[in-house]
C-alpha atoms as a PDB file:
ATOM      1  CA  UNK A   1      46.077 -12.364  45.095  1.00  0.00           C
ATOM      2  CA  UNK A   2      43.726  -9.627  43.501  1.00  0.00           C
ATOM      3  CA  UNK A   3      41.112 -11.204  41.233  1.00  0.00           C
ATOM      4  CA  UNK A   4      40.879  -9.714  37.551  1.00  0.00           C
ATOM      5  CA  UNK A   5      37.615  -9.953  36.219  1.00  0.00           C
ATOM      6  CA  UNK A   6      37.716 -10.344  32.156  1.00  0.00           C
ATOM      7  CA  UNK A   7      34.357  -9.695  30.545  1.00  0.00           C
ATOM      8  CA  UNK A   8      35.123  -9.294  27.244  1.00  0.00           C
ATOM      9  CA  UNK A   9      35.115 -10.899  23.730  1.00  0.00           C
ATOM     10  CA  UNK A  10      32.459 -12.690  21.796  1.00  0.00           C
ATOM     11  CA  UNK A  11      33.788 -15.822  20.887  1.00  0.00           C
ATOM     12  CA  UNK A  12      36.824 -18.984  21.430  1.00  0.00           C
ATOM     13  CA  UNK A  13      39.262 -16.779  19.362  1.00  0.00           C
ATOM     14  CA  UNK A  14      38.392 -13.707  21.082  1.00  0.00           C
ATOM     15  CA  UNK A  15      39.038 -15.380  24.481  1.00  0.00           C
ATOM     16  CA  UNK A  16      42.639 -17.000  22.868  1.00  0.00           C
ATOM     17  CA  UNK A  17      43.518 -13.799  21.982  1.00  0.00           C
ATOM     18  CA  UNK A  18      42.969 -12.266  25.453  1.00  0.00           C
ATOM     19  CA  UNK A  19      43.856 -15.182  27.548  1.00  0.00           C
ATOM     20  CA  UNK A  20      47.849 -14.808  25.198  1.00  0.00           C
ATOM     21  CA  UNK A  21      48.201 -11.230  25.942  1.00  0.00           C
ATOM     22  CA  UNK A  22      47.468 -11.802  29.499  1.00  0.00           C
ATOM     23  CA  UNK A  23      50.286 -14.601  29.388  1.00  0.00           C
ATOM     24  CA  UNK A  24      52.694 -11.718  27.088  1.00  0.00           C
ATOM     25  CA  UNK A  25      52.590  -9.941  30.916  1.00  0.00           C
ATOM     26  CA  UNK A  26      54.786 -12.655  32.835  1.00  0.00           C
ATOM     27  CA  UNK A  27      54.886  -9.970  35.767  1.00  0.00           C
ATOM     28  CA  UNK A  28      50.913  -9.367  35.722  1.00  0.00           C
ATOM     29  CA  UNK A  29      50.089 -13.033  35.242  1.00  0.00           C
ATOM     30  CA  UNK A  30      52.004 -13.739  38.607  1.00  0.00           C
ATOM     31  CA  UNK A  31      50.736 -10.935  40.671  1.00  0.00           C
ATOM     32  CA  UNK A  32      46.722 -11.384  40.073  1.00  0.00           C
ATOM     33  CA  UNK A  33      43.937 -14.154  39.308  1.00  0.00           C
ATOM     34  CA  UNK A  34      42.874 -13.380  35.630  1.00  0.00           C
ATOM     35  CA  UNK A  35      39.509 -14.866  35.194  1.00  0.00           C
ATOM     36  CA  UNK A  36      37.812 -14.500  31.324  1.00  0.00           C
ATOM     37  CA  UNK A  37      34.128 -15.060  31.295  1.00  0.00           C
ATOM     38  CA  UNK A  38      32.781 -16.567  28.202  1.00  0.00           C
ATOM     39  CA  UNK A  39      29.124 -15.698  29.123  1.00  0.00           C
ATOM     40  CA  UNK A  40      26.685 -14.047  31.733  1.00  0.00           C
ATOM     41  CA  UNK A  41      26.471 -16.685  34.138  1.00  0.00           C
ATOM     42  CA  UNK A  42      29.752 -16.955  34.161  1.00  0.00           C
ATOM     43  CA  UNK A  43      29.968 -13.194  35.093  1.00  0.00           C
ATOM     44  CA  UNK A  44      27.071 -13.748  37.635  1.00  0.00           C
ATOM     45  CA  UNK A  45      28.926 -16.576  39.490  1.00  0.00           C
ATOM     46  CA  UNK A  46      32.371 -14.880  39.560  1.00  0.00           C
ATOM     47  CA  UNK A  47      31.838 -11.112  40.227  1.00  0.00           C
ATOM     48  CA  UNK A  48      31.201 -10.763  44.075  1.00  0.00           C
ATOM     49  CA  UNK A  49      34.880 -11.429  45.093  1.00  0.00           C
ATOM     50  CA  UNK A  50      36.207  -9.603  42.180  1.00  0.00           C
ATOM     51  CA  UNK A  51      38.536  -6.753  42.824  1.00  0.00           C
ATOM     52  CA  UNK A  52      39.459  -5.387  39.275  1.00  0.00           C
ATOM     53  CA  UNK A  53      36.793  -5.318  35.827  1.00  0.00           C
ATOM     54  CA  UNK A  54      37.314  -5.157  32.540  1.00  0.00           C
ATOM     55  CA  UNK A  55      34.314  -5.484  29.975  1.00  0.00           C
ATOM     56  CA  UNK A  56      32.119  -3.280  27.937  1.00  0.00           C
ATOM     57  CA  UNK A  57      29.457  -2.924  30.797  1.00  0.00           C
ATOM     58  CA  UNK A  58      28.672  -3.444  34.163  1.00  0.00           C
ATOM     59  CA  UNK A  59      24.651  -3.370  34.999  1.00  0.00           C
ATOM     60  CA  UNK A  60      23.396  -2.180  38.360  1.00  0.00           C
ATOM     61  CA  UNK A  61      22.504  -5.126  39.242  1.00  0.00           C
ATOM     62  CA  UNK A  62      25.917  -6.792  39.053  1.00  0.00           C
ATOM     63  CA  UNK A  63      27.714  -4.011  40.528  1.00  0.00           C
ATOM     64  CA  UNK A  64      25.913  -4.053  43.768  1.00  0.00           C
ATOM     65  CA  UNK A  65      27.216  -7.401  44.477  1.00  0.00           C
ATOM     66  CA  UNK A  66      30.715  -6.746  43.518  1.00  0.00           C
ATOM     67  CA  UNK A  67      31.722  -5.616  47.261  1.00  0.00           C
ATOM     68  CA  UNK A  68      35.360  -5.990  46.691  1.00  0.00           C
ATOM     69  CA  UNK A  69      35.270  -4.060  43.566  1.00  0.00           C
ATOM     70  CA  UNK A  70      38.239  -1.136  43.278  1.00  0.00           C
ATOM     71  CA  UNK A  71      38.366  -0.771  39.925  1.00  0.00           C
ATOM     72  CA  UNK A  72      36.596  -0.952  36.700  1.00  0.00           C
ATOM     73  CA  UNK A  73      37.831   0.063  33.056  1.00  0.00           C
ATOM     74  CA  UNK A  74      35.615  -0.120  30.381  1.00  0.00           C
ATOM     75  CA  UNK A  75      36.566  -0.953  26.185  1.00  0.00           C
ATOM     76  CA  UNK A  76      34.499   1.835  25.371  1.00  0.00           C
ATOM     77  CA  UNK A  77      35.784   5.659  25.282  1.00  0.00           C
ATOM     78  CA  UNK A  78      31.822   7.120  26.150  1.00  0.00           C
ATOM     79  CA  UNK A  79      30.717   4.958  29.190  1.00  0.00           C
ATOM     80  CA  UNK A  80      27.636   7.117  29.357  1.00  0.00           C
ATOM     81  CA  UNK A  81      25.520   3.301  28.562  1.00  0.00           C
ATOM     82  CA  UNK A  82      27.167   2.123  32.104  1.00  0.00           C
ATOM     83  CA  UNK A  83      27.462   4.677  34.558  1.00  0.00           C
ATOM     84  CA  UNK A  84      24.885   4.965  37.352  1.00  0.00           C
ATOM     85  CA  UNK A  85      23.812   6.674  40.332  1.00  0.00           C
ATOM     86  CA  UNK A  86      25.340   3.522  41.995  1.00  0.00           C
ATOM     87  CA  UNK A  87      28.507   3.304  40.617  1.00  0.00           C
ATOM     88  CA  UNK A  88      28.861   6.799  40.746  1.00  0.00           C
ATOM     89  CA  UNK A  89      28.603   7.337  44.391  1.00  0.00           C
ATOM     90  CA  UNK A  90      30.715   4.637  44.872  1.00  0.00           C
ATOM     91  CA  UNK A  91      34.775   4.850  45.697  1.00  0.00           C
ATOM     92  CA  UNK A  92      34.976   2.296  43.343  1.00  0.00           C
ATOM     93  CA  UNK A  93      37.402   4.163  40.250  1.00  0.00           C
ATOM     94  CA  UNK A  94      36.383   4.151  36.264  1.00  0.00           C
ATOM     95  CA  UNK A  95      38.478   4.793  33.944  1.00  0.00           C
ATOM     96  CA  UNK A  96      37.932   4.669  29.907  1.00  0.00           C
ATOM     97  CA  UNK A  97      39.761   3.412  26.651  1.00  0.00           C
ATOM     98  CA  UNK A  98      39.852   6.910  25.760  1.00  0.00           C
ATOM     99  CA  UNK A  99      42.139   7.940  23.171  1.00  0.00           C
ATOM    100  CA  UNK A 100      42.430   4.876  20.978  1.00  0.00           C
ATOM    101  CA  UNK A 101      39.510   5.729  18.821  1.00  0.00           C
ATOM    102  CA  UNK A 102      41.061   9.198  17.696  1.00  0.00           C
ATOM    103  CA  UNK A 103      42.383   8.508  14.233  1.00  0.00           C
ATOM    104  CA  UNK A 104      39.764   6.177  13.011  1.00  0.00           C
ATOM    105  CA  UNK A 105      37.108   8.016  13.941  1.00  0.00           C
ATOM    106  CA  UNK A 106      38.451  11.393  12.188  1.00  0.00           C
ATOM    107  CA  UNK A 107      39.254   9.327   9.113  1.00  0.00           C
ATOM    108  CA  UNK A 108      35.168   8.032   9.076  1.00  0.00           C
ATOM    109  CA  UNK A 109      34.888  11.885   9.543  1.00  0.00           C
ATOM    110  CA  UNK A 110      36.916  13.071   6.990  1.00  0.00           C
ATOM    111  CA  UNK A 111      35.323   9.884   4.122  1.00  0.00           C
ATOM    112  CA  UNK A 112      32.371  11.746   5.303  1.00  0.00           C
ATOM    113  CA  UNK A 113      32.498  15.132   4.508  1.00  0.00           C
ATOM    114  CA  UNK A 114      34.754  13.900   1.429  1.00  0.00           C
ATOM    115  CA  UNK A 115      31.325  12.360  -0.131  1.00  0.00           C
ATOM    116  CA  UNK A 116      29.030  14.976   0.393  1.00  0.00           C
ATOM    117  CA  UNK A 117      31.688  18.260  -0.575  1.00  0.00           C
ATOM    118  CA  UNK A 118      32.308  15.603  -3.804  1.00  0.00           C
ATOM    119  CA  UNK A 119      28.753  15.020  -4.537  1.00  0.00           C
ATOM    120  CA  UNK A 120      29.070  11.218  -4.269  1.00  0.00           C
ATOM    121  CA  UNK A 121      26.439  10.882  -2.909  1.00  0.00           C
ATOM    122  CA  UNK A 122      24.340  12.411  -5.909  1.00  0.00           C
ATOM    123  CA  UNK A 123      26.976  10.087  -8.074  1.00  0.00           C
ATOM    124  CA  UNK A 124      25.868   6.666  -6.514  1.00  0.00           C
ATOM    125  CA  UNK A 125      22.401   7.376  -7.005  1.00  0.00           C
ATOM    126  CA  UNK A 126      22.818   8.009 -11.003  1.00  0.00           C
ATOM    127  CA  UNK A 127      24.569   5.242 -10.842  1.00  0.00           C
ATOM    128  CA  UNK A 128      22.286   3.232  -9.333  1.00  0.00           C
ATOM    129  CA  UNK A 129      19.634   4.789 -12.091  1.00  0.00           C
ATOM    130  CA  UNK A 130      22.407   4.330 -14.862  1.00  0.00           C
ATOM    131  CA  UNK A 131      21.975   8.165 -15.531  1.00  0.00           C
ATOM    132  CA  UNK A 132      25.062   9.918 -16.562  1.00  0.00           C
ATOM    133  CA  UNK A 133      24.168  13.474 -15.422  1.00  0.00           C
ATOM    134  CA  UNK A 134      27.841  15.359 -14.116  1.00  0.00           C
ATOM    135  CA  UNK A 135      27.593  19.131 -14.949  1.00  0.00           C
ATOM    136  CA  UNK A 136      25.414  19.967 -11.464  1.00  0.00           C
ATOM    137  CA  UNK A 137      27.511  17.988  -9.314  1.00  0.00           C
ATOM    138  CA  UNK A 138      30.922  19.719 -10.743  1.00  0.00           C
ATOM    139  CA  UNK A 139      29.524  23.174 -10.631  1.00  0.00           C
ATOM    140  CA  UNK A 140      28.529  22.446  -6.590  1.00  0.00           C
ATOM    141  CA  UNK A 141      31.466  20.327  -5.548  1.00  0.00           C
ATOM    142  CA  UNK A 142      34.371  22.204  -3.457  1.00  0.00           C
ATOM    143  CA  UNK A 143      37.645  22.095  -2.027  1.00  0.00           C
ATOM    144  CA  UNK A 144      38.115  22.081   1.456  1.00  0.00           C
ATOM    145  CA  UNK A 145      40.834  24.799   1.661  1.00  0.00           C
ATOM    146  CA  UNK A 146      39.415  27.745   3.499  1.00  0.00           C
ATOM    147  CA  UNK A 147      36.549  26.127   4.816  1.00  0.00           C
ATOM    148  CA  UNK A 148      35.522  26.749   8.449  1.00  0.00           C
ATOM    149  CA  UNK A 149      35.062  23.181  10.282  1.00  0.00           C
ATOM    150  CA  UNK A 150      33.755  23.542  13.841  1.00  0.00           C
ATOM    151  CA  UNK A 151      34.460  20.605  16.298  1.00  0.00           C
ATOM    152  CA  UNK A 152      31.907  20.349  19.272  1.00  0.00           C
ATOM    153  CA  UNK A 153      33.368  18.335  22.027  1.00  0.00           C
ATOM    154  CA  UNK A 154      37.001  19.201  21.279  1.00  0.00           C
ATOM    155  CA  UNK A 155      39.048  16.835  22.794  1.00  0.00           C
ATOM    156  CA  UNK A 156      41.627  13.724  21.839  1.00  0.00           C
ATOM    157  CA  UNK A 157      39.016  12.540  19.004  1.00  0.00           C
ATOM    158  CA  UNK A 158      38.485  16.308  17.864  1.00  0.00           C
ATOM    159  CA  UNK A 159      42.264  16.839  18.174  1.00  0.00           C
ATOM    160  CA  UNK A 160      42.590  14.401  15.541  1.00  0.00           C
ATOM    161  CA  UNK A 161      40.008  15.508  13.094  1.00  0.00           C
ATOM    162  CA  UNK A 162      41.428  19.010  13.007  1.00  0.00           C
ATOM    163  CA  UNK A 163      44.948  17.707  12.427  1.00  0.00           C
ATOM    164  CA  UNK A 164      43.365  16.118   9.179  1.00  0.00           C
ATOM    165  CA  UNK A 165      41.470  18.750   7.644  1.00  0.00           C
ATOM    166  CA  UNK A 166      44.296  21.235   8.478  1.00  0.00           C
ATOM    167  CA  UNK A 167      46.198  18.969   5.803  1.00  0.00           C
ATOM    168  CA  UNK A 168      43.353  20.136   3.351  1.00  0.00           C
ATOM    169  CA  UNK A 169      44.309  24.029   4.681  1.00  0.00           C
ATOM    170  CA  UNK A 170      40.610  24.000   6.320  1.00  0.00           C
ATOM    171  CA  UNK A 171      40.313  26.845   9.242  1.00  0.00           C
ATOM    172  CA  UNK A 172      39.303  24.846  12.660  1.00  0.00           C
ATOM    173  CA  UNK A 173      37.108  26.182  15.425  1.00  0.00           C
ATOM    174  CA  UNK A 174      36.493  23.770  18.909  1.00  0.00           C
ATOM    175  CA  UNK A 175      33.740  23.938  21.492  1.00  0.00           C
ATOM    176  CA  UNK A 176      35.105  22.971  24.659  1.00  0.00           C
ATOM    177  CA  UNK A 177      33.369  23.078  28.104  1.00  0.00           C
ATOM    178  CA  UNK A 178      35.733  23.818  30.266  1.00  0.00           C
ATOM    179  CA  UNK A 179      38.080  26.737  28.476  1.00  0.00           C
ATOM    180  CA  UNK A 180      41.427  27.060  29.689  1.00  0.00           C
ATOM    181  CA  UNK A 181      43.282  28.429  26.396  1.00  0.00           C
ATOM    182  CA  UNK A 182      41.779  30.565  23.689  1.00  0.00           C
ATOM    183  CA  UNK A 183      43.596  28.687  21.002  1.00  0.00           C
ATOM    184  CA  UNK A 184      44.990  25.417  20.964  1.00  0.00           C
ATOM    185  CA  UNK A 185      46.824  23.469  18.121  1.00  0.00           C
ATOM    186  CA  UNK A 186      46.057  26.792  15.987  1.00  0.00           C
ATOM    187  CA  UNK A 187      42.092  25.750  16.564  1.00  0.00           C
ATOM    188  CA  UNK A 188      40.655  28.557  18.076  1.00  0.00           C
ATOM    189  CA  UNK A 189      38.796  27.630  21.346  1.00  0.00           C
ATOM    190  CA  UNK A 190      35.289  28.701  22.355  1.00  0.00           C
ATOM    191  CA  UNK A 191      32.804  27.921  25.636  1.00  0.00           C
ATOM    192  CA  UNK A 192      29.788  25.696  24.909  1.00  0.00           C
ATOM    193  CA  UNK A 193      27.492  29.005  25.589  1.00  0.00           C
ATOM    194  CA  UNK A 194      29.137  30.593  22.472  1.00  0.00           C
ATOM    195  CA  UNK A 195      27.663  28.250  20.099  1.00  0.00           C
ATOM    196  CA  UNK A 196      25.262  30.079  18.486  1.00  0.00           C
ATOM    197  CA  UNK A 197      27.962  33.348  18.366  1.00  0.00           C
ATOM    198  CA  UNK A 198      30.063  30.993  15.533  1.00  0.00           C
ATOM    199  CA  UNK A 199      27.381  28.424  13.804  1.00  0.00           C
ATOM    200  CA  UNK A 200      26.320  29.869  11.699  1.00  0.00           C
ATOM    201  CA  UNK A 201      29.418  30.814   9.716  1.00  0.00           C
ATOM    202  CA  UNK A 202      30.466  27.408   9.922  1.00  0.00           C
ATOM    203  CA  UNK A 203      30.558  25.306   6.602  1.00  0.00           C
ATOM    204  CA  UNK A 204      31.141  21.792   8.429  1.00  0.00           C
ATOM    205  CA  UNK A 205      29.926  21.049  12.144  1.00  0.00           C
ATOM    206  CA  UNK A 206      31.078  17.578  13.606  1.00  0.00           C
ATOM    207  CA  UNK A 207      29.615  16.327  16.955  1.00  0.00           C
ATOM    208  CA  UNK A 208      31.955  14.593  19.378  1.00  0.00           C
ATOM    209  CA  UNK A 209      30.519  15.585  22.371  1.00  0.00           C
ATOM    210  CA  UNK A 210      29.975  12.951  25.137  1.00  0.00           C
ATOM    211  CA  UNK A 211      26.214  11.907  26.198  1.00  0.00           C
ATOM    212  CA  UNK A 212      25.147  14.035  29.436  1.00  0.00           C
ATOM    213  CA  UNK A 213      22.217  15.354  30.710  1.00  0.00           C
ATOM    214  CA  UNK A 214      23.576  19.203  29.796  1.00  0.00           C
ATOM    215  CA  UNK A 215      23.929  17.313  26.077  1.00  0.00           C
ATOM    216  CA  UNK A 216      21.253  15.416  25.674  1.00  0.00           C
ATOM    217  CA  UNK A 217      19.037  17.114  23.205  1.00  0.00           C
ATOM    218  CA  UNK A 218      21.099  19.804  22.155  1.00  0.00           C
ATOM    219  CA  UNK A 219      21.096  19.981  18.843  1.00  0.00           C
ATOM    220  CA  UNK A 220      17.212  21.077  17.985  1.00  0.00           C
ATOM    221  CA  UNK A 221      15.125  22.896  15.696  1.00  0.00           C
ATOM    222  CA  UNK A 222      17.074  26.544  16.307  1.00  0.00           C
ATOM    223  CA  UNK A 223      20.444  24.565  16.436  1.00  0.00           C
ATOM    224  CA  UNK A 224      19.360  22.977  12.225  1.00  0.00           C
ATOM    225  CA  UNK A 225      18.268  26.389  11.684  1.00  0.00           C
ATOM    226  CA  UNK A 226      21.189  28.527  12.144  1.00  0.00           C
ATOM    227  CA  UNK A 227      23.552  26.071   9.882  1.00  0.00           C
ATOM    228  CA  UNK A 228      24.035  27.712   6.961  1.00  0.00           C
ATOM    229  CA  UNK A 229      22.695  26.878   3.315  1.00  0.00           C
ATOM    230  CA  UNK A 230      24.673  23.788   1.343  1.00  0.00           C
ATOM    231  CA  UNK A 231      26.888  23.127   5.066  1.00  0.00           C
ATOM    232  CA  UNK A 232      27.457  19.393   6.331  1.00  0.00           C
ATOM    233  CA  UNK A 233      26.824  17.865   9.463  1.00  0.00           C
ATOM    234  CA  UNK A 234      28.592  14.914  10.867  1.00  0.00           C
ATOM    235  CA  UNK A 235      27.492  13.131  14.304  1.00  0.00           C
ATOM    236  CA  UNK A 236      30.155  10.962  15.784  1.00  0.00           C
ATOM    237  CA  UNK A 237      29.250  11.599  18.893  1.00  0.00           C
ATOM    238  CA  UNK A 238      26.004  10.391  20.374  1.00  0.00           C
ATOM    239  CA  UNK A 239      22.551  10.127  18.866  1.00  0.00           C
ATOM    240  CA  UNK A 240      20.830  11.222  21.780  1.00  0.00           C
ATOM    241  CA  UNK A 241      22.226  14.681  21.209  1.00  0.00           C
ATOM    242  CA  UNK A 242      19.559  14.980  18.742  1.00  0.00           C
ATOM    243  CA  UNK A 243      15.878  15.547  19.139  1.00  0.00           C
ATOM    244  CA  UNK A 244      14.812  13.819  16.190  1.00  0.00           C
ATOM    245  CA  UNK A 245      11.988  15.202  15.024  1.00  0.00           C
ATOM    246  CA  UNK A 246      13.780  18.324  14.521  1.00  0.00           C
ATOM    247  CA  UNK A 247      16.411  16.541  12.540  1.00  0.00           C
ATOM    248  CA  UNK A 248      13.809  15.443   9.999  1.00  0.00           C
ATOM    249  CA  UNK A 249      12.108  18.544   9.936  1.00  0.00           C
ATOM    250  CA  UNK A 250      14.460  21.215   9.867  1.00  0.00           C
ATOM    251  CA  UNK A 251      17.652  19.894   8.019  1.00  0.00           C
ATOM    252  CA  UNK A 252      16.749  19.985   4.417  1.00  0.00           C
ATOM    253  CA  UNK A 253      18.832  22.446   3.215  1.00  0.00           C
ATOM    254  CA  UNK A 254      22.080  21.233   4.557  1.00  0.00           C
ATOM    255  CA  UNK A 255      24.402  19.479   1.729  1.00  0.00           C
ATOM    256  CA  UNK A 256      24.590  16.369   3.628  1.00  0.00           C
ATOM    257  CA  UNK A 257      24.177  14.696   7.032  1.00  0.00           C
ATOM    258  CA  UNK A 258      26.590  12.306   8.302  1.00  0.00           C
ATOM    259  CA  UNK A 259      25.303  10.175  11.226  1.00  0.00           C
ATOM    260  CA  UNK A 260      27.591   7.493  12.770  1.00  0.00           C
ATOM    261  CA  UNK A 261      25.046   7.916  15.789  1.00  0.00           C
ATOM    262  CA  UNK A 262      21.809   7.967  15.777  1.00  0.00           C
ATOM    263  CA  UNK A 263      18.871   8.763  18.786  1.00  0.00           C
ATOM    264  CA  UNK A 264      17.892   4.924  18.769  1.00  0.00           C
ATOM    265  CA  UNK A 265      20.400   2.417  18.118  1.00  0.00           C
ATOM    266  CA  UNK A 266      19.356   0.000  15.774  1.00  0.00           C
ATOM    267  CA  UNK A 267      17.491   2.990  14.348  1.00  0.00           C
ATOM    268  CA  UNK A 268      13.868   1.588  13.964  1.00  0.00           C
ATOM    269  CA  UNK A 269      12.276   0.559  10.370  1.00  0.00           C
ATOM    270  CA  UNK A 270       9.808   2.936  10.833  1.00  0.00           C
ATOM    271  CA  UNK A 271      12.283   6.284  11.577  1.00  0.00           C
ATOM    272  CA  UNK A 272      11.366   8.923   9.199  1.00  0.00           C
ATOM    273  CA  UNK A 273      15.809   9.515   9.193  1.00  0.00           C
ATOM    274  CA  UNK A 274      16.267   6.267   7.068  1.00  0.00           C
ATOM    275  CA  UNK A 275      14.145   9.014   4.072  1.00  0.00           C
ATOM    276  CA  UNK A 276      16.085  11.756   4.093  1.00  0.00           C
ATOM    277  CA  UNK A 277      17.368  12.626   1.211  1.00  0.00           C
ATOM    278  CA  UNK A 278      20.738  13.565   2.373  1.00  0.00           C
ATOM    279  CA  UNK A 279      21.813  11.364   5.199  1.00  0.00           C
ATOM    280  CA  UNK A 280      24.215   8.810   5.012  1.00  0.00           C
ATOM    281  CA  UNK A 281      23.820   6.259   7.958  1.00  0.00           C
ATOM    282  CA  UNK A 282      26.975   4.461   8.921  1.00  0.00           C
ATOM    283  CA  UNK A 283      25.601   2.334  12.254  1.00  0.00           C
ATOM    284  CA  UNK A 284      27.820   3.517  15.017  1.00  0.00           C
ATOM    285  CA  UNK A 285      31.257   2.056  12.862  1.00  0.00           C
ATOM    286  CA  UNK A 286      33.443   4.966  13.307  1.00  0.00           C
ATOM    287  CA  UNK A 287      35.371   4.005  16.349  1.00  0.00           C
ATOM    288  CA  UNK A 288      35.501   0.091  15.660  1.00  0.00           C
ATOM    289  CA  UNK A 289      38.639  -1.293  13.723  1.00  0.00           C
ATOM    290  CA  UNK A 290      39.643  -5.112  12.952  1.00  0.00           C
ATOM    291  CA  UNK A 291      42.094  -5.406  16.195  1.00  0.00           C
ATOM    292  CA  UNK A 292      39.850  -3.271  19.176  1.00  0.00           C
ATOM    293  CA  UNK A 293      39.737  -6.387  20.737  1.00  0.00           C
ATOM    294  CA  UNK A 294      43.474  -6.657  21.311  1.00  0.00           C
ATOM    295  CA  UNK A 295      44.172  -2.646  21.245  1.00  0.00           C
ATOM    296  CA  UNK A 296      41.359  -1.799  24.058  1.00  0.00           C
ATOM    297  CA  UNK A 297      42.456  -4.565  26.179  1.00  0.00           C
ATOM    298  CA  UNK A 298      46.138  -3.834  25.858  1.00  0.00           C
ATOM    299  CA  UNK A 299      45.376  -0.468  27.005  1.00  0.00           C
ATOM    300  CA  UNK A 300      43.764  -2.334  30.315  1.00  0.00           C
ATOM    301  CA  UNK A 301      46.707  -3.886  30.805  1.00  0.00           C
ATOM    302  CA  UNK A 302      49.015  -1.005  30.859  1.00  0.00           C
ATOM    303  CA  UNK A 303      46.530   1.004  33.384  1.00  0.00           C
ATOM    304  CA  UNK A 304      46.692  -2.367  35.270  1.00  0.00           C
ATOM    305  CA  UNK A 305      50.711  -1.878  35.635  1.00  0.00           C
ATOM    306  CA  UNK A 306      50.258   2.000  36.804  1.00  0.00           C
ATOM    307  CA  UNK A 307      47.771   0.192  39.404  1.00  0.00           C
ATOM    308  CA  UNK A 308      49.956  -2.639  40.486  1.00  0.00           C
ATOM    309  CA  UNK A 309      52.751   0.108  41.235  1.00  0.00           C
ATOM    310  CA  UNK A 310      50.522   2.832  43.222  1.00  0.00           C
ATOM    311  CA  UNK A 311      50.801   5.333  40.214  1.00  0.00           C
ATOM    312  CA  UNK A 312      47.781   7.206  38.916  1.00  0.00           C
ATOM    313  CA  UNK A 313      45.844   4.981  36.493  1.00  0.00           C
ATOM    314  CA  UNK A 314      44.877   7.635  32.828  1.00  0.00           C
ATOM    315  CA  UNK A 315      41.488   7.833  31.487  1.00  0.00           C
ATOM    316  CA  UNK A 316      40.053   8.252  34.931  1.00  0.00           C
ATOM    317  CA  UNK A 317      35.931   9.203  34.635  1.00  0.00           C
ATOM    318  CA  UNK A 318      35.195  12.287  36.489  1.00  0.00           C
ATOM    319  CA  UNK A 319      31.883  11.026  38.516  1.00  0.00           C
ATOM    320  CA  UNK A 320      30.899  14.775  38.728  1.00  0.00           C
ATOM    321  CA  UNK A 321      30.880  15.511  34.686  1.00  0.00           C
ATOM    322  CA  UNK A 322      29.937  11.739  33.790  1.00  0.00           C
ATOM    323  CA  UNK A 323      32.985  10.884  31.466  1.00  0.00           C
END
């Protein structure tokens, strides 16, 4: 019998919860050894002879003495804070929860742009001051009808942010690496190298590009500087994409900045970001929701049924682009 390795959940509840769904799956239950580990020794002492993972992250270390491993899914849908040169020249497969962060995450996206195109954030300051002060905030707020919204990183999550601001009548543009159609969804479709040819007619830019080392730093001083006057920028990507000087230097005149990510996470005391005057900071939330617990793992446990039966398993990690 194939030994599931469970490492996953923060607490007695959390491990209830899992340990019932596993029990839900009368046919699963009977075909492998389901073992929940409550802390890192626990992990330590049971991964060498484990065949199948399921956690947040597996460390070098760790994986090196899994020998039997064939299989690890991770809760996350970026697993850029796990993959390795080790488990990437493995034959061990890694697959993602992928696709169960898309409508959260473009709701956080869309309560973003809604308080900066609103001018709430202006409004919760006076508020704050008990200043009743409306007529410059009316004369700058705007509909987002017409508006050109540019997705970087279109894929399930940017599928789902156009679908809502096409409800507003917005106009959606995508950045996609690889470009197989010119126009998907009615979004039209451009190459990563065409960029800069769009930008800078764009009135809101959202980042949902994965972490890579062709991303990593991408958005710089020229990328700030060819966003046009009063736009909005929203990162739910990864903070790393950022060079952050840059973004404290060069992204004053943009109506607002909307960073679920940031280039250090917990963003330090002493980051000149937390003094912006148009940022709001909302601590990598976006994708997180009351049930991910039960939702990630259920998604493990379908894959698991694909596996059990020899059929391809979804969300598989391409070890050549690194997600």
């Amino acid at each position: 019998m194939k030994k599931v390795l469970v490492s996953y959940g923060k607490n007695k509840e959390d491990w209830n919860k899992l340990k019932q769904l596993i029990e839900n799956e009368k046919e699963l239950s009977s075909t492998y050894n389901f073992v929940i580990t409550h802390d890192k020794k626990e992990l330590r002492n049971n991964i060498e002879d484990t065949n199948i993972f399921f956690g947040f992250k597996l460390d070098k270390k760790l994986f090196k003495k899994a020998k039997q491993l064939e299989w690890m899914q991770f809760s996350s849908a970026g697993v850029n804070h796990t993959i390795n040169e080790e488990n990437l020249a493995s034959d061990v497969i890694i697959t993602s929860s992928k696709g169960i962060h898309g409508k959260i995450i473009a709701e956080q996206v869309v309560a973003m742009v809604l308080y900066f195109s609103k001018g709430l954030n202006v409004l919760r300051k006076r508020q704050n001051q008990k200043i009743w002060k409306r007529d410059d905030v009316v004369n700058k707020q705007y509909q987002l009808e017409d508006k050109n919204i540019l997705v970087i990183g279109y894929g399930n999550i940017g599928k789902e942010i156009c679908e809502y601001f096409k409800k507003f009548n917005s106009i959606c543009y995508g950045i996609k690496k690889h470009v197989k159609k010119s126009e998907i969804n009615n979004v039209k479709i451009y190459k990563m190298d065409q960029l800069y040819d769009i930008l800078s007619k764009m009135d809101i830019v959202i980042d949902v590009l994965p972490l890579t080392d062709e991303t990593k730093n991408v958005i710089d001083k020229t990328f700030w500087k060819e966003m046009k006057e009063e736009s909005i920028f929203i990162n739910v990507g990864r903070g790393k994409h950022m060079v952050e000087e840059d973004l404290v230097k060069n992204s004053s005149h943009l109506r607002g900045l909307g960073l679920d990510v940031t280039p250090e996470e917990p963003l330090p005391e002493d980051s000149k970001i937390w003094e912006l005057d148009n940022v709001l900071i909302t601590q990598h939330t976006s994708g997180d929701f009351k049930n991910y617990l039960e939702t990630s793992f259920k998604l493990f446990l379908k894959n698991l049924k694909r596996y059990s039966k020899g059929e391809e398993l979804f969300n598989i990690v391409d070890k050549n682009e690194k997600y």
